[in-house]
PDB file of N, CA and C in Angstrom:
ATOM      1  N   UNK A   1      85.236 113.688 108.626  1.00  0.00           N
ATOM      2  CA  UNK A   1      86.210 113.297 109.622  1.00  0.00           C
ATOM      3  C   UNK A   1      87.006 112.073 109.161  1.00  0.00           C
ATOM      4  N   UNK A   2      87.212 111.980 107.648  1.00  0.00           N
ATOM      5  CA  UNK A   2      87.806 110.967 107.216  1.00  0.00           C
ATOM      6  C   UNK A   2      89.563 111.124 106.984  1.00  0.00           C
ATOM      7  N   UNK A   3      90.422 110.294 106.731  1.00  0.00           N
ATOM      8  CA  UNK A   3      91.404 110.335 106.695  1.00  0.00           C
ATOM      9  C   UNK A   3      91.753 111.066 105.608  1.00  0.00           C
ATOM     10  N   UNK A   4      90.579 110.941 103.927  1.00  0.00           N
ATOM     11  CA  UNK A   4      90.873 111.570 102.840  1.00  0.00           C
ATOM     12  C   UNK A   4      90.744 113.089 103.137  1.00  0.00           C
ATOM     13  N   UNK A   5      89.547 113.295 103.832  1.00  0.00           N
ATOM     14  CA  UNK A   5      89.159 115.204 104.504  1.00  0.00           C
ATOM     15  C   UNK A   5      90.358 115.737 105.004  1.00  0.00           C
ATOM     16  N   UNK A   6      91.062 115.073 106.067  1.00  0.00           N
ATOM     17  CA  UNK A   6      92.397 115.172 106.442  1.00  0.00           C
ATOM     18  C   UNK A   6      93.282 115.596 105.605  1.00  0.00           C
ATOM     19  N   UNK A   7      93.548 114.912 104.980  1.00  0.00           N
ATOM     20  CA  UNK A   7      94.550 115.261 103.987  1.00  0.00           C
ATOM     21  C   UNK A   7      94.287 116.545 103.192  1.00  0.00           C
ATOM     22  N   UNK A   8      92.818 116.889 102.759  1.00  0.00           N
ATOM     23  CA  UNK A   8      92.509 117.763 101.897  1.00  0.00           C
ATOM     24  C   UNK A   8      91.687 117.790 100.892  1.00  0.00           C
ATOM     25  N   UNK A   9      91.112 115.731 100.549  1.00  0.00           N
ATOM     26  CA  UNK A   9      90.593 115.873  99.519  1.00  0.00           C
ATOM     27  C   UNK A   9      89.238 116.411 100.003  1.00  0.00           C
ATOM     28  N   UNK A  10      88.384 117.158  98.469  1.00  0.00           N
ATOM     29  CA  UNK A  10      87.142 117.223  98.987  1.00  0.00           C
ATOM     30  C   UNK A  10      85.935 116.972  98.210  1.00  0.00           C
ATOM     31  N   UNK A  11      85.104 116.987  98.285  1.00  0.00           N
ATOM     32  CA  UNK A  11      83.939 116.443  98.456  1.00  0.00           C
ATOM     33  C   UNK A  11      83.920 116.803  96.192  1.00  0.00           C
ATOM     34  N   UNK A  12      83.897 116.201  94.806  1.00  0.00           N
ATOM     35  CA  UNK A  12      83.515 116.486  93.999  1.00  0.00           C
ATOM     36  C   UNK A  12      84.938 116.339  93.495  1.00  0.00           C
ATOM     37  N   UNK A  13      86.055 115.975  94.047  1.00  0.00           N
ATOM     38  CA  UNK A  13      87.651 115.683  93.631  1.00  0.00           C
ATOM     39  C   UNK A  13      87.254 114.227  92.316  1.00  0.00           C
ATOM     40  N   UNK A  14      88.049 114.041  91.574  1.00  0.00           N
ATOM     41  CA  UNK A  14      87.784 112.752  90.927  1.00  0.00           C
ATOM     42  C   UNK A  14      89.726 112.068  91.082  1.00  0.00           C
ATOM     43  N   UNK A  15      89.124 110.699  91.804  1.00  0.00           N
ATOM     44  CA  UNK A  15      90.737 110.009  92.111  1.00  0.00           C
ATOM     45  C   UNK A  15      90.975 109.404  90.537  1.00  0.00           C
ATOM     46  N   UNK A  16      92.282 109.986  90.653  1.00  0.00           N
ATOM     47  CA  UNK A  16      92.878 109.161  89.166  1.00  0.00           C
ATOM     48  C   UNK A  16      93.955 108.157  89.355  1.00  0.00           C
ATOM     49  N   UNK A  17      94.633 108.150  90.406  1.00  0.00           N
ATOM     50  CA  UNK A  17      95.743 107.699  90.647  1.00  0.00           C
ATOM     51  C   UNK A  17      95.502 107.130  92.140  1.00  0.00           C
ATOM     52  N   UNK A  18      96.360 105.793  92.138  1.00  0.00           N
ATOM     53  CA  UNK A  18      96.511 105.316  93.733  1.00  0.00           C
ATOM     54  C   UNK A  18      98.090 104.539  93.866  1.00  0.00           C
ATOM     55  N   UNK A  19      98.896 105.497  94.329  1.00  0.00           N
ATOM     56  CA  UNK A  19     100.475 105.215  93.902  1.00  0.00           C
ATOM     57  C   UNK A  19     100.403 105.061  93.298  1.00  0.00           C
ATOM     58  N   UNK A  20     100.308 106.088  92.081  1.00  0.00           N
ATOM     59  CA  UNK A  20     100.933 106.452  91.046  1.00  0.00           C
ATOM     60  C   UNK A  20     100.237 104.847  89.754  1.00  0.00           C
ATOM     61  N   UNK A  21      99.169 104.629  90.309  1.00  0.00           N
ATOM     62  CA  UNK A  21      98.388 103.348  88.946  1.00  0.00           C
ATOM     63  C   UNK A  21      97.378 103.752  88.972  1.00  0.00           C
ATOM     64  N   UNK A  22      96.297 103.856  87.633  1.00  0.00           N
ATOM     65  CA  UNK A  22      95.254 104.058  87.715  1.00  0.00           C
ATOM     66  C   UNK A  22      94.417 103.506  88.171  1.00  0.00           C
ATOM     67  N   UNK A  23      93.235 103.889  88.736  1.00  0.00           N
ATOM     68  CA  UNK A  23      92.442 103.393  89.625  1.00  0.00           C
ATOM     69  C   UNK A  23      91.480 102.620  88.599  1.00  0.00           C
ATOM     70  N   UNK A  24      90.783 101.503  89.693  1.00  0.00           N
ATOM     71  CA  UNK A  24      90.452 100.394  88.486  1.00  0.00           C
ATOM     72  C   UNK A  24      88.754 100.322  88.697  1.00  0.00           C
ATOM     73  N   UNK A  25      88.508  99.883  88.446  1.00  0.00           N
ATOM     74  CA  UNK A  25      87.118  99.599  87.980  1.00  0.00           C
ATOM     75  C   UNK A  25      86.709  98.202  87.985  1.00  0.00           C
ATOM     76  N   UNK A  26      85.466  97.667  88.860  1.00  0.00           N
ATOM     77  CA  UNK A  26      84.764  98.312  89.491  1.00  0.00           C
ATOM     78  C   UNK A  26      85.400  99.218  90.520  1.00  0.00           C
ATOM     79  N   UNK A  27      84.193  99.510  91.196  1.00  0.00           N
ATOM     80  CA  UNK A  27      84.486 100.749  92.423  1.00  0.00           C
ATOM     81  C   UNK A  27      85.080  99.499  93.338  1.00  0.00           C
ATOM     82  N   UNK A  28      84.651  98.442  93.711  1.00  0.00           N
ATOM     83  CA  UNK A  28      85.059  97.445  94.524  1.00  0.00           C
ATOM     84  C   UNK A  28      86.635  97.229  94.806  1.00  0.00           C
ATOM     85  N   UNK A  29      87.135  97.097  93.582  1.00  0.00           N
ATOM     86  CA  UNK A  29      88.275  96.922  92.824  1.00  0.00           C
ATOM     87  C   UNK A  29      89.181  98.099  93.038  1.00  0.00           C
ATOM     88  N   UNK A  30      88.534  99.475  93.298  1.00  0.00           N
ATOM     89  CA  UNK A  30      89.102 100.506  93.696  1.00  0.00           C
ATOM     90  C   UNK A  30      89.620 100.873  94.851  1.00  0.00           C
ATOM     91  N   UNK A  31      88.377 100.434  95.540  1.00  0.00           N
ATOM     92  CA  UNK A  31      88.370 100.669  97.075  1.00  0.00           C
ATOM     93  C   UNK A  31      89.570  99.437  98.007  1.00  0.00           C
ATOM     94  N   UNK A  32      89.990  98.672  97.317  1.00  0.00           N
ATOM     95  CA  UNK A  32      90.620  97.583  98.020  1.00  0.00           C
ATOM     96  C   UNK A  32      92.415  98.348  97.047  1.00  0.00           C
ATOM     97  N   UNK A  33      92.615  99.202  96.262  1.00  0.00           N
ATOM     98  CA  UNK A  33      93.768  99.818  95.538  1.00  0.00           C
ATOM     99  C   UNK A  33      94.188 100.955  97.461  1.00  0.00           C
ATOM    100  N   UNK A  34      92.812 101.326  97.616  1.00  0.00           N
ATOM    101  CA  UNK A  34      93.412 102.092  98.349  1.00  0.00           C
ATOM    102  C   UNK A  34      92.905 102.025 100.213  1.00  0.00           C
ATOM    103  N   UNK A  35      92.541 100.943 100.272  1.00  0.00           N
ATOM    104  CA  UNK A  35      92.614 100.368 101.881  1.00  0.00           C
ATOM    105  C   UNK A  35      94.265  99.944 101.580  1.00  0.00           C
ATOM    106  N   UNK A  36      94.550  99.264 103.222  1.00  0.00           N
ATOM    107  CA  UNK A  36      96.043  99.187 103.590  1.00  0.00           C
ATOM    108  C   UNK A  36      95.671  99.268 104.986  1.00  0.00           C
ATOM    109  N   UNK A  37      96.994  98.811 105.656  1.00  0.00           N
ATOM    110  CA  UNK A  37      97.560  98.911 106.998  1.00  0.00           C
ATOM    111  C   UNK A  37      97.136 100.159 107.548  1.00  0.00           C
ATOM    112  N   UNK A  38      96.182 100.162 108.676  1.00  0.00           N
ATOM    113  CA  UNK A  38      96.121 101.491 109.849  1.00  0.00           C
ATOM    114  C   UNK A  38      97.566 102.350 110.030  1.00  0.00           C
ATOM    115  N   UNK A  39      97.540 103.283 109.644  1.00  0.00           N
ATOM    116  CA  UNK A  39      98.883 104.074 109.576  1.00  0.00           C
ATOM    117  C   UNK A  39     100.065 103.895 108.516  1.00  0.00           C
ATOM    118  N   UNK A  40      99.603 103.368 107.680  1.00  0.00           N
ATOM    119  CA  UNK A  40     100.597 103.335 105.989  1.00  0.00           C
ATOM    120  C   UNK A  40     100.058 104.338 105.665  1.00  0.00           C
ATOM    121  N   UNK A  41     100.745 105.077 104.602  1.00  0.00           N
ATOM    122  CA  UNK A  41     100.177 106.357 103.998  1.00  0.00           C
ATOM    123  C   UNK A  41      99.932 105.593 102.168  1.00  0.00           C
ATOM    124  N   UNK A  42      99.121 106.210 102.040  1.00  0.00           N
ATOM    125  CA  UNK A  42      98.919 105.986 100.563  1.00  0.00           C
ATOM    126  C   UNK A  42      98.876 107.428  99.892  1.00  0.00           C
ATOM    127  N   UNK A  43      98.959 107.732  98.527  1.00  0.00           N
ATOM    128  CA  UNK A  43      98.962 108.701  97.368  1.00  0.00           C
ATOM    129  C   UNK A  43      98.521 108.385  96.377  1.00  0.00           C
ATOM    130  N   UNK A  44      97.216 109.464  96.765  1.00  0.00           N
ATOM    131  CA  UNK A  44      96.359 109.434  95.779  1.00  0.00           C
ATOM    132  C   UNK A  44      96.561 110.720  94.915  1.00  0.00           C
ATOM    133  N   UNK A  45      96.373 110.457  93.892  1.00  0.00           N
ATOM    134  CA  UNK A  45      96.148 111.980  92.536  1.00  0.00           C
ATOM    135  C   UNK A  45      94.777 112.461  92.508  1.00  0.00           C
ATOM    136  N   UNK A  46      94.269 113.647  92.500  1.00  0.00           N
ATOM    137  CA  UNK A  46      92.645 113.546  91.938  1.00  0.00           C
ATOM    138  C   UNK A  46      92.547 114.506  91.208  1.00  0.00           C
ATOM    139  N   UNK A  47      91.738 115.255  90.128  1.00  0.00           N
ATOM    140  CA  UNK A  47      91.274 116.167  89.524  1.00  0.00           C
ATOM    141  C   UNK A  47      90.417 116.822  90.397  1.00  0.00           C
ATOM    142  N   UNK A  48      90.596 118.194  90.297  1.00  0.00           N
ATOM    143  CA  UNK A  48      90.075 119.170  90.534  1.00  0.00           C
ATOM    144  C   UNK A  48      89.777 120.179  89.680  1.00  0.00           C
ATOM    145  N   UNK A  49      88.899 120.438  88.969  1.00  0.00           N
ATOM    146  CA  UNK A  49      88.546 121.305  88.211  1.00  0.00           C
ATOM    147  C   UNK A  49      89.584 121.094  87.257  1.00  0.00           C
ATOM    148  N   UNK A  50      90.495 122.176  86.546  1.00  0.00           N
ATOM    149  CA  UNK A  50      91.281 121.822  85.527  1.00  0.00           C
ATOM    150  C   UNK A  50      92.872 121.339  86.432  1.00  0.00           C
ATOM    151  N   UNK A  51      93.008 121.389  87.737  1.00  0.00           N
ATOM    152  CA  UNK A  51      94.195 120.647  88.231  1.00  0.00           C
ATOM    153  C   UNK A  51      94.481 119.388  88.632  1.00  0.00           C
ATOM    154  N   UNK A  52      95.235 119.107  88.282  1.00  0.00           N
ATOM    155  CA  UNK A  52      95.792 117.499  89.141  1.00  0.00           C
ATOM    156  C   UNK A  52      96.298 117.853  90.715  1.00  0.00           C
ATOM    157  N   UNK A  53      96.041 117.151  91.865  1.00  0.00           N
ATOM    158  CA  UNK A  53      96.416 117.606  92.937  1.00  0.00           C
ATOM    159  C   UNK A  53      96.799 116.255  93.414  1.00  0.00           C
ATOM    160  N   UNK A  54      98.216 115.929  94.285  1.00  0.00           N
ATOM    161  CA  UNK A  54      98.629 114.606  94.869  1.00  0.00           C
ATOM    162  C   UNK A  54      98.249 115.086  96.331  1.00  0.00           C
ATOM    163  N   UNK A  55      98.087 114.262  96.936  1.00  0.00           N
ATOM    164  CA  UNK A  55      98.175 113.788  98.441  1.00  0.00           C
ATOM    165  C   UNK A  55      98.234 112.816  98.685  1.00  0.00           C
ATOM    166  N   UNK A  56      98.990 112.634 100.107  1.00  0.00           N
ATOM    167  CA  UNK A  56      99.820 111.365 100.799  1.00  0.00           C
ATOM    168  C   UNK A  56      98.216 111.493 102.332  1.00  0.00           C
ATOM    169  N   UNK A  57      97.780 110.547 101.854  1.00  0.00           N
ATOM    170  CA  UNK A  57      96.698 110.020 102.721  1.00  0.00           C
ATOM    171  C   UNK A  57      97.245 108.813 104.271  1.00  0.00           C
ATOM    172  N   UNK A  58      96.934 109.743 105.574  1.00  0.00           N
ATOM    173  CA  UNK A  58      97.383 108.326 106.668  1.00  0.00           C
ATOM    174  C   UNK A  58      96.257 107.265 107.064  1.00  0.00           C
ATOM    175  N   UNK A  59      96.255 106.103 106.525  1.00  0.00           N
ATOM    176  CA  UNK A  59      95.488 105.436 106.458  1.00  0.00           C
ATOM    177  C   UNK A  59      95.279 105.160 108.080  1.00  0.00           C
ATOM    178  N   UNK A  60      93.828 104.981 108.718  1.00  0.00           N
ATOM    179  CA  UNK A  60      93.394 104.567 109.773  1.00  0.00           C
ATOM    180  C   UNK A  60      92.165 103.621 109.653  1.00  0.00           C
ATOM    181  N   UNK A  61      92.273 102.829 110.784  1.00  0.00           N
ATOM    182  CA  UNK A  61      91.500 101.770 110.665  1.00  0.00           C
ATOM    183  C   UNK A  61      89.859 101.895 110.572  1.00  0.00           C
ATOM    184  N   UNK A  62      89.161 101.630 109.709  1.00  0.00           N
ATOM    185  CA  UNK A  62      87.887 101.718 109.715  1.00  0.00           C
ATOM    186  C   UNK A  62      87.089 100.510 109.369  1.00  0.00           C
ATOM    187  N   UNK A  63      86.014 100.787 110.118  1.00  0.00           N
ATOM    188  CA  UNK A  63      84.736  99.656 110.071  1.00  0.00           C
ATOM    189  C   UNK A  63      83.877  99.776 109.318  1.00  0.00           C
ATOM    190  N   UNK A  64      83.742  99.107 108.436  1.00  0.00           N
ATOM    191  CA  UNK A  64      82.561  99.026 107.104  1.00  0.00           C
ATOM    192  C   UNK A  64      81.057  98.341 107.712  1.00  0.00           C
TER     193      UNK A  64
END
């Protein structure tokens, strides 16, 4: 019931891209590429098997 499920990604996708920059390392470092404003959209790239697939993700507010 996440905003990424929403969009489409699923569960074994690998993110390569977060607008269009590679995603960084640590995971920490990642996860703050793609938080944002409750209702900004972000675009992410991910691999899927042998495809690249984009989606425009609507970011909503969540509690860690």
């Amino acid at each position: 019931n996440s905003p990424a499920e929403a969009a489409g990604i699923q569960d074994g996708d690998v993110i390569l891209l977060v607008d269009g920059r590679p995603i960084s390392v640590p995971v920490e470092r990642a996860v703050q590429q793609i938080l944002g404003p409750a209702g900004s959209v972000v675009k992410i790239t991910v691999r899927r098997g042998s495809e690249t697939i984009d989606f425009s993700v609507r970011r909503r507010a969540i509690t860690l």
